[in-house]
PDB file of N, CA and C in Angstrom:
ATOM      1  N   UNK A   1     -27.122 168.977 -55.540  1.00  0.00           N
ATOM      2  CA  UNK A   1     -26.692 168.262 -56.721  1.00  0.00           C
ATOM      3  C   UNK A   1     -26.340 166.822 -56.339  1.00  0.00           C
ATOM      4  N   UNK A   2     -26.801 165.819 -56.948  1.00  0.00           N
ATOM      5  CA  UNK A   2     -26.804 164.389 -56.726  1.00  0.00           C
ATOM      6  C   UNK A   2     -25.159 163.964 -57.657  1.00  0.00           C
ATOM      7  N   UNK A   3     -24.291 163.305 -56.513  1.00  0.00           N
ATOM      8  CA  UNK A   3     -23.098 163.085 -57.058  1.00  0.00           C
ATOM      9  C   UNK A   3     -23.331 161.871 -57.876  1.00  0.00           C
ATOM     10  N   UNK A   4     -22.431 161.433 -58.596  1.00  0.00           N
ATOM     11  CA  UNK A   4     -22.390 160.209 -59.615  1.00  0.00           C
ATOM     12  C   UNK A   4     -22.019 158.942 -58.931  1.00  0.00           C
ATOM     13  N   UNK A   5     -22.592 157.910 -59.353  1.00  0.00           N
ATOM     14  CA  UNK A   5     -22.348 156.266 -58.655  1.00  0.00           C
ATOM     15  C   UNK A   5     -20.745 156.530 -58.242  1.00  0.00           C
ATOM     16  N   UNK A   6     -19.808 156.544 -59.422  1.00  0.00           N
ATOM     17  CA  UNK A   6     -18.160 156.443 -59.333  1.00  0.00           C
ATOM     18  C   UNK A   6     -17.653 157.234 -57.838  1.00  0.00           C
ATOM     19  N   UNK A   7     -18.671 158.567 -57.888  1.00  0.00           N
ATOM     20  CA  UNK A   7     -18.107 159.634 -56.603  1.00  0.00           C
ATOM     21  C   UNK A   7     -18.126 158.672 -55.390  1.00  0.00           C
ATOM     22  N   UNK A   8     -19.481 158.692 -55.371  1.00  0.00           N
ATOM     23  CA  UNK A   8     -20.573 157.752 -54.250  1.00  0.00           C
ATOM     24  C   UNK A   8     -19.795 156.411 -53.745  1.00  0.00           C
ATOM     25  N   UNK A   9     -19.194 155.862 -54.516  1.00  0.00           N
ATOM     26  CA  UNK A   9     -18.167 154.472 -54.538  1.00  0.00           C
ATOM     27  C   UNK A   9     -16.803 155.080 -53.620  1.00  0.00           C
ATOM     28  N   UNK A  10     -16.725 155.666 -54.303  1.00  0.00           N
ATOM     29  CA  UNK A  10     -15.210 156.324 -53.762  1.00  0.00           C
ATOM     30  C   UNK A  10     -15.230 157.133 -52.139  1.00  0.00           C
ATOM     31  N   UNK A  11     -16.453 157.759 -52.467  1.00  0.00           N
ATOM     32  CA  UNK A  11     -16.755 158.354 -51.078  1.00  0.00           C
ATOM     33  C   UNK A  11     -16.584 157.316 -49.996  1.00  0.00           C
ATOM     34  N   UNK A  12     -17.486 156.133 -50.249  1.00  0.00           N
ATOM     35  CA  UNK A  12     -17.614 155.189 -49.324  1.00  0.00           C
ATOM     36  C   UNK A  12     -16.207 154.404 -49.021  1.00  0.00           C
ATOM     37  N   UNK A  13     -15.546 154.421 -49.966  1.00  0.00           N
ATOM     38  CA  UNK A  13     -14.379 153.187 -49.996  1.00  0.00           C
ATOM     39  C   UNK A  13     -13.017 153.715 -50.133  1.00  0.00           C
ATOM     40  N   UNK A  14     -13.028 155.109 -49.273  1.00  0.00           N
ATOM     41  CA  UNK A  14     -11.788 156.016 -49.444  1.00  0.00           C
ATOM     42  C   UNK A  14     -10.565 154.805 -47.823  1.00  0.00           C
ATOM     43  N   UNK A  15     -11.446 154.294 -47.463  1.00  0.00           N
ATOM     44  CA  UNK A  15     -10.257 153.980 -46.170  1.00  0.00           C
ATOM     45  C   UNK A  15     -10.450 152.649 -46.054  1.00  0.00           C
ATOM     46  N   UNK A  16     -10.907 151.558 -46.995  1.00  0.00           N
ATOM     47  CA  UNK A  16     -10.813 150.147 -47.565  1.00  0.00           C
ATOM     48  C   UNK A  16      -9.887 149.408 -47.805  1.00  0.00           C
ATOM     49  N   UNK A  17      -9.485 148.704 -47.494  1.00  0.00           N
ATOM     50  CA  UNK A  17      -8.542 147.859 -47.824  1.00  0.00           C
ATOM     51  C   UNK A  17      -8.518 146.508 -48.600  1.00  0.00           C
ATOM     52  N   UNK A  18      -9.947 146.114 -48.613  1.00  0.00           N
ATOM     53  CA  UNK A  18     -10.174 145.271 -49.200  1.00  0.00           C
ATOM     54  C   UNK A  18     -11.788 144.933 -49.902  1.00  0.00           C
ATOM     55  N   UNK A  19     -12.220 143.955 -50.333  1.00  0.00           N
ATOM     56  CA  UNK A  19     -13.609 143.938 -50.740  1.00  0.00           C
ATOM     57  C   UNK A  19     -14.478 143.750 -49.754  1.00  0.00           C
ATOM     58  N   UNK A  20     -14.266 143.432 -49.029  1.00  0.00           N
ATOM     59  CA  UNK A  20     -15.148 142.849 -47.670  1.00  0.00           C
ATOM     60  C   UNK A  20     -15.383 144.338 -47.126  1.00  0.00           C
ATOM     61  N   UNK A  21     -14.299 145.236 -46.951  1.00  0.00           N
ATOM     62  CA  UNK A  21     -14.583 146.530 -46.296  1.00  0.00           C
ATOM     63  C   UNK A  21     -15.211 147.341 -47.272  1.00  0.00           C
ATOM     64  N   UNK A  22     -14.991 147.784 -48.371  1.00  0.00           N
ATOM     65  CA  UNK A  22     -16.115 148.173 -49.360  1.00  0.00           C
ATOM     66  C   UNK A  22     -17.522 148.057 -49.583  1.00  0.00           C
ATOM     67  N   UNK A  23     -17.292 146.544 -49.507  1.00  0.00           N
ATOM     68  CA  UNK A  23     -18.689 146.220 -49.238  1.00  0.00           C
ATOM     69  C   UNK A  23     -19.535 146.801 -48.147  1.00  0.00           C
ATOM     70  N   UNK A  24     -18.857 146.654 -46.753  1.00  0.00           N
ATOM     71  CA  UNK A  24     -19.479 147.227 -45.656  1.00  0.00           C
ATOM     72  C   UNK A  24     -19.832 148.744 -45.705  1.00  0.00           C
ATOM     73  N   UNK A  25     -18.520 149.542 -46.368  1.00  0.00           N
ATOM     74  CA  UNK A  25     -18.607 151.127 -46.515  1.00  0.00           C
ATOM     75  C   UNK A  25     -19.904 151.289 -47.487  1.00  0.00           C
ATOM     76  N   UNK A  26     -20.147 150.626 -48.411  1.00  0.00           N
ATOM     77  CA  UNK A  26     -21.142 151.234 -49.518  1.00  0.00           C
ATOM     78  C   UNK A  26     -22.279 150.404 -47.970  1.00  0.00           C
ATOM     79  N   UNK A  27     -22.720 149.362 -47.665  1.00  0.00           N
ATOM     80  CA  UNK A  27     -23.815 148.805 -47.211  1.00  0.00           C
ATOM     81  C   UNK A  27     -23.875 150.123 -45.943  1.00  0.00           C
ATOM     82  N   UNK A  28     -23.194 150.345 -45.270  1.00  0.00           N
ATOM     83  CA  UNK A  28     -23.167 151.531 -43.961  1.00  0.00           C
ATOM     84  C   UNK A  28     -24.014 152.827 -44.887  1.00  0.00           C
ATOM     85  N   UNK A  29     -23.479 153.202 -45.958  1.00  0.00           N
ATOM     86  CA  UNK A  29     -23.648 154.676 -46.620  1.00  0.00           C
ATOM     87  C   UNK A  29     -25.570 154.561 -46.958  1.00  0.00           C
ATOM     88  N   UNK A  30     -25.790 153.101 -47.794  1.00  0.00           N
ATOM     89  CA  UNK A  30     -26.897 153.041 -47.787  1.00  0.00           C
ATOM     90  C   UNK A  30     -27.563 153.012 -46.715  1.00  0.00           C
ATOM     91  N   UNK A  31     -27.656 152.286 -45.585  1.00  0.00           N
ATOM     92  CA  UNK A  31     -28.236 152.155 -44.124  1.00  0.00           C
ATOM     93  C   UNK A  31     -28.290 153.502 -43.615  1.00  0.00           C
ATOM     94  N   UNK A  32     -27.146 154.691 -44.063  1.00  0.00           N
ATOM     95  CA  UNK A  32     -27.367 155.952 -43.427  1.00  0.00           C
ATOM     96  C   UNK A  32     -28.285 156.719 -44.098  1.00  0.00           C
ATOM     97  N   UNK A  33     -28.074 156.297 -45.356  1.00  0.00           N
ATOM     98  CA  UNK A  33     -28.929 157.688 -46.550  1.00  0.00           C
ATOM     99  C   UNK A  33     -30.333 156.957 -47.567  1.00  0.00           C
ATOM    100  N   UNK A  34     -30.598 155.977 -47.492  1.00  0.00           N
ATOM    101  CA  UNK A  34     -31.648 155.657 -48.037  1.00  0.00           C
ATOM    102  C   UNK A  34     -33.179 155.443 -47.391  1.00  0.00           C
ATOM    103  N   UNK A  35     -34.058 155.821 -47.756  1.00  0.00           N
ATOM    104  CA  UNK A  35     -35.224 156.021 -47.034  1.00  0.00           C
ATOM    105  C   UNK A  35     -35.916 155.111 -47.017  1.00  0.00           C
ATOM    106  N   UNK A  36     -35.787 153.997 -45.632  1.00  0.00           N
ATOM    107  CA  UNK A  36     -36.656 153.002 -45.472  1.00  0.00           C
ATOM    108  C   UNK A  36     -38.233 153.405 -45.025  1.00  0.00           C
ATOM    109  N   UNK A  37     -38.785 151.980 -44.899  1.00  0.00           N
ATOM    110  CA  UNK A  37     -39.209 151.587 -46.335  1.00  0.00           C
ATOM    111  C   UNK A  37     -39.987 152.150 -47.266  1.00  0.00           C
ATOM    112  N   UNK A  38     -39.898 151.418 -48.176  1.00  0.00           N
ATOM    113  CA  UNK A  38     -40.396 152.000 -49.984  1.00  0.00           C
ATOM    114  C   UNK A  38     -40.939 150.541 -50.619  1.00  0.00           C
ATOM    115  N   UNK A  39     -42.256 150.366 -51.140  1.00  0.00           N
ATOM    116  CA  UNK A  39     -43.063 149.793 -51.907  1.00  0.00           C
ATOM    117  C   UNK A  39     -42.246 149.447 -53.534  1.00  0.00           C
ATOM    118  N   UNK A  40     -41.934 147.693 -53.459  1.00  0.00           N
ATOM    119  CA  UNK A  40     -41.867 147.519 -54.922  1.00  0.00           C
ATOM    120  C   UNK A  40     -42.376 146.597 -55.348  1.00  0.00           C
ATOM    121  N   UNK A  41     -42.286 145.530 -56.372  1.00  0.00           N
ATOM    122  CA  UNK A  41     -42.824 144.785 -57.139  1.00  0.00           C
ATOM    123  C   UNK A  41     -41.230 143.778 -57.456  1.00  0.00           C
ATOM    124  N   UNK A  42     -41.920 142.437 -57.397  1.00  0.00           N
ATOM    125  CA  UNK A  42     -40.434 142.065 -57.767  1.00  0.00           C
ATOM    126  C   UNK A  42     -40.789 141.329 -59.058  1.00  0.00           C
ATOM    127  N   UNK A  43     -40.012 141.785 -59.974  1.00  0.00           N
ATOM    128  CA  UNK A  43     -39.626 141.406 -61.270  1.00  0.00           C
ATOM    129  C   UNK A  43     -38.445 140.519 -61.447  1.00  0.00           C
ATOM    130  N   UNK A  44     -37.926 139.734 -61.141  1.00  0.00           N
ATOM    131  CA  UNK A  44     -37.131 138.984 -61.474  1.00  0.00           C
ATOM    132  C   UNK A  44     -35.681 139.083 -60.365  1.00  0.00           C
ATOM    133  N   UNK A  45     -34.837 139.008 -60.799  1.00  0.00           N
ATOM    134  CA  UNK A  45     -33.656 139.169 -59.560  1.00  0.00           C
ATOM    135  C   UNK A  45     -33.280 140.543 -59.005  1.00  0.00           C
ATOM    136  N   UNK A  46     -33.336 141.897 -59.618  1.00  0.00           N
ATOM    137  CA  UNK A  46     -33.464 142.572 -59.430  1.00  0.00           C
ATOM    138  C   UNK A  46     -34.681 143.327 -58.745  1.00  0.00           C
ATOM    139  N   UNK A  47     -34.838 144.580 -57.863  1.00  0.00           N
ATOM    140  CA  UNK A  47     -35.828 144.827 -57.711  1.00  0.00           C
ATOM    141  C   UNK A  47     -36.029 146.397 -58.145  1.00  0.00           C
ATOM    142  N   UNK A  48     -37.496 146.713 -58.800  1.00  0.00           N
ATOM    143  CA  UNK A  48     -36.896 148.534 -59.841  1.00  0.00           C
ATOM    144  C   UNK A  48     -37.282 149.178 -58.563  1.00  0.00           C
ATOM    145  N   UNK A  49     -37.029 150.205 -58.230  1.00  0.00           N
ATOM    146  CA  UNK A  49     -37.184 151.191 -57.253  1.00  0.00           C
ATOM    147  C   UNK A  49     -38.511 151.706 -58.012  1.00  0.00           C
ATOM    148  N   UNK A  50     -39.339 152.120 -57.147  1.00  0.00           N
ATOM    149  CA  UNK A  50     -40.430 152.501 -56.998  1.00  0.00           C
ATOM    150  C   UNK A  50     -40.211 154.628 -57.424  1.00  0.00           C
ATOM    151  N   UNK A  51     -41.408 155.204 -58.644  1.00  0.00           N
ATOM    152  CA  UNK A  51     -41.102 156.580 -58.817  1.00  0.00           C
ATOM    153  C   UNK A  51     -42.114 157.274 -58.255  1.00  0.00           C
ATOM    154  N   UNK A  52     -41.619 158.244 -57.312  1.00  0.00           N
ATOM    155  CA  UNK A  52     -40.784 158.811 -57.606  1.00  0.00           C
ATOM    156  C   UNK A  52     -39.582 158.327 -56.276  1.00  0.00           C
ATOM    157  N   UNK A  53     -38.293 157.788 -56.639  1.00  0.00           N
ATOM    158  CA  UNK A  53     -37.783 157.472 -56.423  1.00  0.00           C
ATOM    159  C   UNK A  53     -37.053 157.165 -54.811  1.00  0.00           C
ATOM    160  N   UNK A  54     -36.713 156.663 -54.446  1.00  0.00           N
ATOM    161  CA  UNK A  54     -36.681 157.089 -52.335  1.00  0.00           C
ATOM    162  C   UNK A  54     -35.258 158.120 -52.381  1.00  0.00           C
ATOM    163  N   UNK A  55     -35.944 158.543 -51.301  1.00  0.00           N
ATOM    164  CA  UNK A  55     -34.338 159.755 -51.136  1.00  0.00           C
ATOM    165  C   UNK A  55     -33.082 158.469 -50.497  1.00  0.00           C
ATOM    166  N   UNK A  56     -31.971 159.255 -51.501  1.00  0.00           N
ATOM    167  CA  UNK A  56     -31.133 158.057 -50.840  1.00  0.00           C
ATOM    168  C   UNK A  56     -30.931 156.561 -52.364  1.00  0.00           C
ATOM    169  N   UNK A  57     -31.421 156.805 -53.013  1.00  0.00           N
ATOM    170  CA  UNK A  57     -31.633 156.053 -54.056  1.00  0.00           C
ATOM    171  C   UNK A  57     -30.769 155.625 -55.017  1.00  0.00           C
ATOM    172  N   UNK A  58     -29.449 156.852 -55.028  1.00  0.00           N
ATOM    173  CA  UNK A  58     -28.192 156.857 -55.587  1.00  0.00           C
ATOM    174  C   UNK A  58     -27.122 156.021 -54.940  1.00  0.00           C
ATOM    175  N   UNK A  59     -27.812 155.438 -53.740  1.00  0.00           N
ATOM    176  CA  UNK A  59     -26.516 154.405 -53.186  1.00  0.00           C
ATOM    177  C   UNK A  59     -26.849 153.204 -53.815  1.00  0.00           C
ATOM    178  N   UNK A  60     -28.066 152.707 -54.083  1.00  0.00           N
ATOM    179  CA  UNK A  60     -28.373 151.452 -54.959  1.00  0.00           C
ATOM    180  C   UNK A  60     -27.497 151.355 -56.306  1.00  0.00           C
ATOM    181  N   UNK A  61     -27.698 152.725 -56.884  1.00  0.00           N
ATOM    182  CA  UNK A  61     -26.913 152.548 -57.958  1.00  0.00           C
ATOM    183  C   UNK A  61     -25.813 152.299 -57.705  1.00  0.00           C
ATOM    184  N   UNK A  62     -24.582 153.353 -56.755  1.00  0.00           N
ATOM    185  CA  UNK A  62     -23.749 153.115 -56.775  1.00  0.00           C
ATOM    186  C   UNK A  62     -23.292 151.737 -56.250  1.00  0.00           C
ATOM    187  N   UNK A  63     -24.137 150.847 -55.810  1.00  0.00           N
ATOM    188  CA  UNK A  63     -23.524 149.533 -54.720  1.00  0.00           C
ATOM    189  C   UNK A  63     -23.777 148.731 -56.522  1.00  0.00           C
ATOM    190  N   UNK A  64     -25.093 148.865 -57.480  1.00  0.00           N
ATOM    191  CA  UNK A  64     -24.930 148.280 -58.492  1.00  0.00           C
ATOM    192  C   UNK A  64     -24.102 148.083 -59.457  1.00  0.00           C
ATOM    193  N   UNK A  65     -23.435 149.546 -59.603  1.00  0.00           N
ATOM    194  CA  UNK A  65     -21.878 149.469 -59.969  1.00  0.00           C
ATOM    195  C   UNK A  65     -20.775 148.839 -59.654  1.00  0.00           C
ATOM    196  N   UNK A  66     -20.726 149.014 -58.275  1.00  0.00           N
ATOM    197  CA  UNK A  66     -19.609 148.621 -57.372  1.00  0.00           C
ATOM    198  C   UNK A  66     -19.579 147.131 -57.833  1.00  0.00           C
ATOM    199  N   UNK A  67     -20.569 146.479 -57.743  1.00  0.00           N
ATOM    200  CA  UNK A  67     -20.687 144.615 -57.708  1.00  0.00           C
ATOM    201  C   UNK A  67     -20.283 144.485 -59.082  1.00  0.00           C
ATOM    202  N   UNK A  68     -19.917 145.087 -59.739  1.00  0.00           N
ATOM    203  CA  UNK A  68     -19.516 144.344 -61.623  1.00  0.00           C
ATOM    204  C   UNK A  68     -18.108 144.366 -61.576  1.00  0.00           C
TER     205      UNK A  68
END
């Protein structure tokens, strides 16, 4: 079962102290769990993940959350 961005955030940023370390915890979580590389297209500032989707794909979201 694929946990939710909010979990995924929290998972990463349970021993943070600040934004700088968050940042690093979500960037570490992706570097561990997302499946380099993967084929995209760039559309504008964003880039869409390619379907069917890379394993590991739920840390994008959650780091997309995290940044608002």
């Amino acid at each position: 079962m694929k946990k939710r961005p909010e979990a995924l955030i929290a998972e990463a940023t349970v021993d943070c102290y600040n934004e700088s370390e968050q940042f690093g915890g979500i960037f570490t979580m992706m570097e561990e769990n997302l499946t380099l590389p993967f084929k995209t297209k760039i559309l504008g500032v964003d880039l869409p993940l390619p379907r069917p989707r890379p394993a590991g794909a739920e840390w994008i979201d959650a780091y997309r959350l995290w940044r608002k």
